[in-house]
Protein backbone atom coordinates (compact mmCIF):
# COMPACT_ATOMS: atom_id res chain seq x y z
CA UNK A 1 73.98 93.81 177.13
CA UNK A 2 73.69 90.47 178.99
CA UNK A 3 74.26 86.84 178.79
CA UNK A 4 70.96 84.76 179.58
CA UNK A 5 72.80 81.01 181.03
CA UNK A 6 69.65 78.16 181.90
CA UNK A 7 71.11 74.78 183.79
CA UNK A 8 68.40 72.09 184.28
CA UNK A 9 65.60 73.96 184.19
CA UNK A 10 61.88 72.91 184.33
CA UNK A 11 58.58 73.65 184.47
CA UNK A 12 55.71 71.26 185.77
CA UNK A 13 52.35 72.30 186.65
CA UNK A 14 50.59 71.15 189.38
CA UNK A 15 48.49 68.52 186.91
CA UNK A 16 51.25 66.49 186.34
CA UNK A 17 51.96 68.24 182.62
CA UNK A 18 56.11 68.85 181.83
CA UNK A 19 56.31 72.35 179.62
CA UNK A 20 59.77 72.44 179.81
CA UNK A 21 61.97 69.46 180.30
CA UNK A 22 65.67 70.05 181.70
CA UNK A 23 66.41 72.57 179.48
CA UNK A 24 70.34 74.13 179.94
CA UNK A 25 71.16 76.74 177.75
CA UNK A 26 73.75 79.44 177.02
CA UNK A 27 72.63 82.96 174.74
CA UNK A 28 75.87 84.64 174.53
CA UNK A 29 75.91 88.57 174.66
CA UNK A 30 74.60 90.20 172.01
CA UNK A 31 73.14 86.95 170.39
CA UNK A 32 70.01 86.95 168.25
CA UNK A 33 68.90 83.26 169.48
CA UNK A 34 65.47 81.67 168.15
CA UNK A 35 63.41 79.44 169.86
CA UNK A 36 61.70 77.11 167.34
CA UNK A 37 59.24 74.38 167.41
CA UNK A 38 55.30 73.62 166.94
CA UNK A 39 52.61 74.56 169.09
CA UNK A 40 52.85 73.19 172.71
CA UNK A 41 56.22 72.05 172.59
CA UNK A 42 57.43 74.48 175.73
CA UNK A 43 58.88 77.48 173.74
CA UNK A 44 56.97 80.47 174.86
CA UNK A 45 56.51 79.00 178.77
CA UNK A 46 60.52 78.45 178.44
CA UNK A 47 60.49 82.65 177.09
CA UNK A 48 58.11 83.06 179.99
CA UNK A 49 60.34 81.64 182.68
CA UNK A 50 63.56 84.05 181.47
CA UNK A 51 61.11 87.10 181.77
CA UNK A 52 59.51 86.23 185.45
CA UNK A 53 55.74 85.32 184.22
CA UNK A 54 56.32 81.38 184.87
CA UNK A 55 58.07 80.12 187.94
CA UNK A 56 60.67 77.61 187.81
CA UNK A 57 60.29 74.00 189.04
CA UNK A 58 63.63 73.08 189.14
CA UNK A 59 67.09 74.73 187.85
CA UNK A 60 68.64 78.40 187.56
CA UNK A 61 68.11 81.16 185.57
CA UNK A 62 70.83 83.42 185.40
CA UNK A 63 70.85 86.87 183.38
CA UNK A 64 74.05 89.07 182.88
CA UNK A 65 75.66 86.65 185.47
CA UNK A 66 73.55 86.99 188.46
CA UNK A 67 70.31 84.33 189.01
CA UNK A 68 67.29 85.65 188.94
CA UNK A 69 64.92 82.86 189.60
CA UNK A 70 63.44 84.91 192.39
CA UNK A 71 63.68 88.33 190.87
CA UNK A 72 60.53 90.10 190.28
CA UNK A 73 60.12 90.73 186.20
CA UNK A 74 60.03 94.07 186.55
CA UNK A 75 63.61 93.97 187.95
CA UNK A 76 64.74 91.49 185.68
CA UNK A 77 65.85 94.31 182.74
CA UNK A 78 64.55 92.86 179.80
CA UNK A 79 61.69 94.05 177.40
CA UNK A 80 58.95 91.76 176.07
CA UNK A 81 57.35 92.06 173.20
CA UNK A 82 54.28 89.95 172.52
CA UNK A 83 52.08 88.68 169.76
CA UNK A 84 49.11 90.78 170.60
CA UNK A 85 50.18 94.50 169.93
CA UNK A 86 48.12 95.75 173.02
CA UNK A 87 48.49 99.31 172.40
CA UNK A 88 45.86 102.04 174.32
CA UNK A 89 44.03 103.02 171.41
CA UNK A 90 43.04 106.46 172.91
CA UNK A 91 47.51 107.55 173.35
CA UNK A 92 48.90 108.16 170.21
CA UNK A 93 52.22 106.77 169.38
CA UNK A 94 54.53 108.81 171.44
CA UNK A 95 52.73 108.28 174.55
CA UNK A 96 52.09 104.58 173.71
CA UNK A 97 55.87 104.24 173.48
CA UNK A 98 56.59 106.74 176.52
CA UNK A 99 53.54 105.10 178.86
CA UNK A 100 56.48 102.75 180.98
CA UNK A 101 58.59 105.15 181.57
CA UNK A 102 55.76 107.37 183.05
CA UNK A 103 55.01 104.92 185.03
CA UNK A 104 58.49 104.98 186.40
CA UNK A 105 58.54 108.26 187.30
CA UNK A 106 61.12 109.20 184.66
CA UNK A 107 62.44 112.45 184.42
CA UNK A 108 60.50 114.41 181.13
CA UNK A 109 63.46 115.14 178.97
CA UNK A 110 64.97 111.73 179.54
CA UNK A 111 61.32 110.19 178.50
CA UNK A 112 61.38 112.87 175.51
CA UNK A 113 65.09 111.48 174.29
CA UNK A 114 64.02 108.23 174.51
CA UNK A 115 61.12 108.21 172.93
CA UNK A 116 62.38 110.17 169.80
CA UNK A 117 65.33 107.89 169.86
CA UNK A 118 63.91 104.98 169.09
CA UNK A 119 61.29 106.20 166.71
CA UNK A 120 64.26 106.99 164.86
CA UNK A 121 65.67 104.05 164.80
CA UNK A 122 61.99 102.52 163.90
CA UNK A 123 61.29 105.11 161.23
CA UNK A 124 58.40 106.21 163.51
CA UNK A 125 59.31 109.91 163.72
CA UNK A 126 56.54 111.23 161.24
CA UNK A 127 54.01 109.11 163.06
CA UNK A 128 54.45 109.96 166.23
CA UNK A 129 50.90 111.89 166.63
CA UNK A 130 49.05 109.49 165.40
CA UNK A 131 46.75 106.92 167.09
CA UNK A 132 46.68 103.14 167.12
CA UNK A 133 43.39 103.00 164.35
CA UNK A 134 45.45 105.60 162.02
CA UNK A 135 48.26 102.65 161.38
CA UNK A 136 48.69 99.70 159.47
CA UNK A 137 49.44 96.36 161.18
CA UNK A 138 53.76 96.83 160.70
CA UNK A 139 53.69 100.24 161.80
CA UNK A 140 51.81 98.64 164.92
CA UNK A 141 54.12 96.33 165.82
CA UNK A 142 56.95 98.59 165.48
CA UNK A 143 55.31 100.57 168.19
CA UNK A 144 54.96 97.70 170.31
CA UNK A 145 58.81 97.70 169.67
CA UNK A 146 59.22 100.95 170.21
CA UNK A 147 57.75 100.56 173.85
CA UNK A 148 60.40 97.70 174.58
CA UNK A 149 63.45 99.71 173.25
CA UNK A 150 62.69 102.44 175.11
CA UNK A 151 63.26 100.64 178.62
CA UNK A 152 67.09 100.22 177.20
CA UNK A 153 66.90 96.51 178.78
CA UNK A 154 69.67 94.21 178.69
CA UNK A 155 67.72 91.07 177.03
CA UNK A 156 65.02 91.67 174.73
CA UNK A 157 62.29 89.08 174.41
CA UNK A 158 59.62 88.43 171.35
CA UNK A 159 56.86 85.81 171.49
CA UNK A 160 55.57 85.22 168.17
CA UNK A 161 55.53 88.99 167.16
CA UNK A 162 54.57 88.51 163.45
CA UNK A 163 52.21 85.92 163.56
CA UNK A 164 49.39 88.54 163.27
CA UNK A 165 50.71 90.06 160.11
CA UNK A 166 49.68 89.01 156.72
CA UNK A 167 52.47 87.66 154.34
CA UNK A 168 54.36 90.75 152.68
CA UNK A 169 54.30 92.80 156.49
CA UNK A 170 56.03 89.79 157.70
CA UNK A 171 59.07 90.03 155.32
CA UNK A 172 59.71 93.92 155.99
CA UNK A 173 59.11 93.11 159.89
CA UNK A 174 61.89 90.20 159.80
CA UNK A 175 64.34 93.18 157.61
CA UNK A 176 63.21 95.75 160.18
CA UNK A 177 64.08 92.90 163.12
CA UNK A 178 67.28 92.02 161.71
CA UNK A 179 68.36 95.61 161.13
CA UNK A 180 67.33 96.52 165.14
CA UNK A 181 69.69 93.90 166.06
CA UNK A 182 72.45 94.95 163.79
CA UNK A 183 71.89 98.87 165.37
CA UNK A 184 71.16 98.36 168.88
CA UNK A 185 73.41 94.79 169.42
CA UNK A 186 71.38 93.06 172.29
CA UNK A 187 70.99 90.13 173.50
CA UNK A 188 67.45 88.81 171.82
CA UNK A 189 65.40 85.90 172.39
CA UNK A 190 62.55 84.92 170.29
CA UNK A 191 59.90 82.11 170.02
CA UNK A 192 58.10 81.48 166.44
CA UNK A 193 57.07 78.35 164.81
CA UNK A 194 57.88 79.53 161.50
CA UNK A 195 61.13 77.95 159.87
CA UNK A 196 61.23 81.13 157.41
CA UNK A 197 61.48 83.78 160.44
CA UNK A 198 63.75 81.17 162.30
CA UNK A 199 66.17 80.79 159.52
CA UNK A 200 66.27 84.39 158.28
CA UNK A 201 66.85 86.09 161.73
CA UNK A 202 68.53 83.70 163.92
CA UNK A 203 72.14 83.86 164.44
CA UNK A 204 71.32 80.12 166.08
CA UNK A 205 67.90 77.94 166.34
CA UNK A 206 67.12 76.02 169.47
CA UNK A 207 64.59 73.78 168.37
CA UNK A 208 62.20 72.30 171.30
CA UNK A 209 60.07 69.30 171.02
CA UNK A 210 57.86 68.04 174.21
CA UNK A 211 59.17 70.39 176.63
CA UNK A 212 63.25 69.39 175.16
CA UNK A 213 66.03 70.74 173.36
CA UNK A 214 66.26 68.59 170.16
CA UNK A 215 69.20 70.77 168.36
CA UNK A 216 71.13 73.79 168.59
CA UNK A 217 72.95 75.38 166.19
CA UNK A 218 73.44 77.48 163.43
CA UNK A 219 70.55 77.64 160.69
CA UNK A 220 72.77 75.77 158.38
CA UNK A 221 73.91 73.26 160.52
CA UNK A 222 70.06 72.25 161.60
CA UNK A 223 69.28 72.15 157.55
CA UNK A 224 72.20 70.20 156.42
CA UNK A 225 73.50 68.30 159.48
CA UNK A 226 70.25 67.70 161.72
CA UNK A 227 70.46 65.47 165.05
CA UNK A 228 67.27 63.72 164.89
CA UNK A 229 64.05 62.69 161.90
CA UNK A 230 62.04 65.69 164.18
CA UNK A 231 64.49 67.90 163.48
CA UNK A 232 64.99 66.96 159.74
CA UNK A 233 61.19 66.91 159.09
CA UNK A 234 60.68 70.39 160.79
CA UNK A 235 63.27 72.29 159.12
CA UNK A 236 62.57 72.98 155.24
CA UNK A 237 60.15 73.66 153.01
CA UNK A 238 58.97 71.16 151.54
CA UNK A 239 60.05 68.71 154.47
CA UNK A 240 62.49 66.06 154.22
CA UNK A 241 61.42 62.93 152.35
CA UNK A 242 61.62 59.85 154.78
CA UNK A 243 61.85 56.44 153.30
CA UNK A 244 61.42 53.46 155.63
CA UNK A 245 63.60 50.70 154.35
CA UNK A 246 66.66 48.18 155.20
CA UNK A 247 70.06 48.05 154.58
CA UNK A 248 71.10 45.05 152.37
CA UNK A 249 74.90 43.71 151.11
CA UNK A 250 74.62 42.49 147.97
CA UNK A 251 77.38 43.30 145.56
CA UNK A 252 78.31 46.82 147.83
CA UNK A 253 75.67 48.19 150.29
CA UNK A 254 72.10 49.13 149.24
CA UNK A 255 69.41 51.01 151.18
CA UNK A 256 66.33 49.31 149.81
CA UNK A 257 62.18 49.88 150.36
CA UNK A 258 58.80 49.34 148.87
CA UNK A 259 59.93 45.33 148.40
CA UNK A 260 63.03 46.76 146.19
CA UNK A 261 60.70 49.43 144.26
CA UNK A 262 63.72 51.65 145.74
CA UNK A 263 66.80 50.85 145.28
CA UNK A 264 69.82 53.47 146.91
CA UNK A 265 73.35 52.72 147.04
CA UNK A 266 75.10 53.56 150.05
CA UNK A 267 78.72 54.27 150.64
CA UNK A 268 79.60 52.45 153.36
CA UNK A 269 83.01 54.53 153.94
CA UNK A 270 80.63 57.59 154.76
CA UNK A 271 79.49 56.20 157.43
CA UNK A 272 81.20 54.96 161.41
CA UNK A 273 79.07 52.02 161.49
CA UNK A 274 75.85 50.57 160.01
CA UNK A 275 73.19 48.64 161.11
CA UNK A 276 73.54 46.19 157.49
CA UNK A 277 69.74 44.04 157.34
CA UNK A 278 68.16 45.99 159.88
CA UNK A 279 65.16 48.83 159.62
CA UNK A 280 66.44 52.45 159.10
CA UNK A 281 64.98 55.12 157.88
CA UNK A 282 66.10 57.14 154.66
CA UNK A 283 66.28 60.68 154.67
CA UNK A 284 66.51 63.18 151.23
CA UNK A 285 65.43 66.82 150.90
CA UNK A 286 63.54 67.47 147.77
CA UNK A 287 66.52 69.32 146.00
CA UNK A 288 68.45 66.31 146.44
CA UNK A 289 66.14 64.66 144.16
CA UNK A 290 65.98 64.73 140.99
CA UNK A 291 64.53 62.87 137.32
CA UNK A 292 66.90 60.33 136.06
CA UNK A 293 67.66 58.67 132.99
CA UNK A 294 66.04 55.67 132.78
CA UNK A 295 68.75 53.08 133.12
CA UNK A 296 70.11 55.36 136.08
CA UNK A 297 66.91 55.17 137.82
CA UNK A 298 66.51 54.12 142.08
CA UNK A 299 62.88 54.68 141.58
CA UNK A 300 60.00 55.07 139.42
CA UNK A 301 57.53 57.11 141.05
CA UNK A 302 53.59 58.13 139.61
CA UNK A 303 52.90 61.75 139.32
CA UNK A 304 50.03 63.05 141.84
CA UNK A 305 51.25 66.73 141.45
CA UNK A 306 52.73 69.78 140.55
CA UNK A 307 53.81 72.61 142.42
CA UNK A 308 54.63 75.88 139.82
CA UNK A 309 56.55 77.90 142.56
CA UNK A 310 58.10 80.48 139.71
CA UNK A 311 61.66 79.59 139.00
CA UNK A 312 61.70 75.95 140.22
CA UNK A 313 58.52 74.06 140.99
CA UNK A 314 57.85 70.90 143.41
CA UNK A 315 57.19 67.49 141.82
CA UNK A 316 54.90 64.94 143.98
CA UNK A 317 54.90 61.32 143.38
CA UNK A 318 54.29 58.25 145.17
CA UNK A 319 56.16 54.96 144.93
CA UNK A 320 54.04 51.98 146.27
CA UNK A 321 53.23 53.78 149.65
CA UNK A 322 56.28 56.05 149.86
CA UNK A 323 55.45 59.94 148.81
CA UNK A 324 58.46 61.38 147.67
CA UNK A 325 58.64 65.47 146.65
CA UNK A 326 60.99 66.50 143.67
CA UNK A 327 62.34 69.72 143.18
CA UNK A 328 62.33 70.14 139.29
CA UNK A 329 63.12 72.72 136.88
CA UNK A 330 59.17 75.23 136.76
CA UNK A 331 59.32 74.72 132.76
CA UNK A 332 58.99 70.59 133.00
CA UNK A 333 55.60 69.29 132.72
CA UNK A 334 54.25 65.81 133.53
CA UNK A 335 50.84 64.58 133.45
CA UNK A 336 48.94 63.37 135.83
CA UNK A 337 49.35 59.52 136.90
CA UNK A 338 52.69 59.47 134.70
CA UNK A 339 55.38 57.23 135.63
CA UNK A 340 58.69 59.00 136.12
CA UNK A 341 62.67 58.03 136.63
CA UNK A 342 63.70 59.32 139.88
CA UNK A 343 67.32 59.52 141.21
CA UNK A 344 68.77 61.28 144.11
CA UNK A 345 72.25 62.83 145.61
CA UNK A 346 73.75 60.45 147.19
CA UNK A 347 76.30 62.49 149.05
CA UNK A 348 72.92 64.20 150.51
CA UNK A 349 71.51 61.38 152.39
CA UNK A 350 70.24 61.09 156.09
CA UNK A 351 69.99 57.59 157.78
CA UNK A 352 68.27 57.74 161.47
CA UNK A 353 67.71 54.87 163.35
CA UNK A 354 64.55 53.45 162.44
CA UNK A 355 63.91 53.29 166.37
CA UNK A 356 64.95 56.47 167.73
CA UNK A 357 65.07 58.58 165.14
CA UNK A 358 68.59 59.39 166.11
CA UNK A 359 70.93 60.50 162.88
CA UNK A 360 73.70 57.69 162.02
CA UNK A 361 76.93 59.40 162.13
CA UNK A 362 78.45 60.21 159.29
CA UNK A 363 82.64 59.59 158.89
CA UNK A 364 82.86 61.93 155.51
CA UNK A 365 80.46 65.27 155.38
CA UNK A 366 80.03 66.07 151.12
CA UNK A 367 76.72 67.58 152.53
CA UNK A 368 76.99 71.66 153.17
């Protein structure tokens, strides 16, 4: 097992484009870490650069204490396992697992323990003899997993392993995942864009945008307590609602938007310091919301949908410009271009500055 510590590293290429922006990071020993973000935002080059295939710009790379910027991969000792499966369709599973350490001119028996070893541990053993066509699209990828655990590296590294599998294979992939980590205790690295695989397997979330690190920290903490709007509109499902507005005094402190269509009151203990009559922006996650009576009501907001998601279902309305998503009991129904009483938590709000999207500090934490 090995630490994997980055200090100002980057990555330009010779066009001018920045993949990865002074990134400094620390994956502890043993860690299950998750690079998160949307396409082109630097994850997989910055997975790239910690296994060899990309060459640093600028900063260090240092794995299990010793820097290995100009390390071959091969001598790196870490595993990679990649999106595309590609697995030689004419070995069958034991040799597709075995085929690196063949190549390395390991000893038969050794290979043989291996091999058998982690089939084991991948429930594999009964499919050993088979060939690549003869399996399902899981059993695949566990092969392609099979070939990484074999090497017995120090750091293991996935890019987007499960983004070829359909729904259902995903969720007994992410089990199978975290189980592997529980049994073998590695250090592991992976890059997804999916929140769901991010939140479920990773012991902490580093989540990139344009090349940067925009938060780290635990999947609760990026949920509940996130640094920045990018960050708050990545993570969750539905995203955050955002509500541009002002904060006004006027017999206590209200957040107020859509020319007082919304009307929020703010504590103004729960927060170090506010920017009363300027622009900020509102944040409130759709469970936070919820149908009020209607003398209680911040809002009123017309129905444009309804999302039946089995035991809770998600409510979409807009108020003059603003959409806003509910999270309502599944057995409610509205009709279509309804009005409806909204109110919301208001020991769950967000406020980020309405010009860079940085998250106003809050003095008293009621949220999780």
């Amino acid at each position: 097992m090995a630490s994997v510590l980055l200090e100002h590293l980057w990555k330009i290429y010779p066009n001018g484009h920045v993949a990865v922006a002074d990134v400094t990071l620390e994956v502890n020993d043993g860690e299950f870490l998750v690079l998160l973000g949307p396409s082109g935002c630097g994850k997989t080059t910055l997975l790239r650069l910690v296994a060899g295939l990309e060459t640093a710009s600028r900063g260090t790379i240092c794995i299990g204490g010793q820097v290995v910027n100009d390390v071959p991969p091969r001598d790196r000792d870490i595993a990679m396992v990649f999106q595309n499966y590609a697995l030689y369709p004419h070995m069958t599973v034991y040799e597709n697992i075995a085929f690196g350490l063949k190549l390395r001119r390991m000893p038969k028996a050794e290979i043989d323990r291996r091999v058998r070893a982690a089939a084991r541990v991948l429930e594999l053993e009964h499919l050993l003899d088979r060939r690549p066509h003869q399996l399902s699209g899981g059993q695949r990828q566990r092969v392609a997993v099979g070939r990484a655990i074999v090497r017995e590296p120090q750091v293991f590294l996935f890019d987007e392993p499960l983004s070829n599998l359909d729904a259902r294979l995903r969720v007994e992939m992410r089990a199978e995942l975290a189980r592997l980590h529980r049994e073998l205790g590695r250090t592991m690295l992976y890059v997804t864009h999916d929140q769901v695989e991010a939140m479920t397997l990773g012991q902490r979330i580093v989540v990139l945008h344009q090349g940067r690190i925009q938060q780290v920290g635990t999947p609760m903490e990026v949920y509940h307590h996130p640094a920045n709007r990018f960050v708050a509109g990545f993570i969750g499902s539905p995203p955050m609602n955002f509500i541009e507005g002002r904060l006004e005094q006027h017999q206590g402190l209200w957040f107020i938007a859509e020319d007082g269509q919304i009307r929020i009151p703010i504590s103004q203990t729960a927060w170090s310091a506010l920017p009363i009559g300027q622009a900020v922006t509102l944040g409130v996650r759709p469970e936070a919301v919820h149908l009020a009576l209607s003398e209680s009501a911040m809002m009123y907001g017309r129905v444009e949908a309804l999302e039946v998601l089995g035991a809770v279902a998600h409510l979409y309305v807009r108020v003059g410009q603003t959409a806003i998503t509910a999270q309502v009991e599944a057995h409610q129904r509205f009709e279509l271009g309804s009005n409806v009483p909204l109110g919301v938590d208001e020991t769950r709000l967000h406020l980020f500055d309405a010009e860079t999207g940085l998250v106003l500090p809050r003095t008293i934490t009621t949220i999780p």
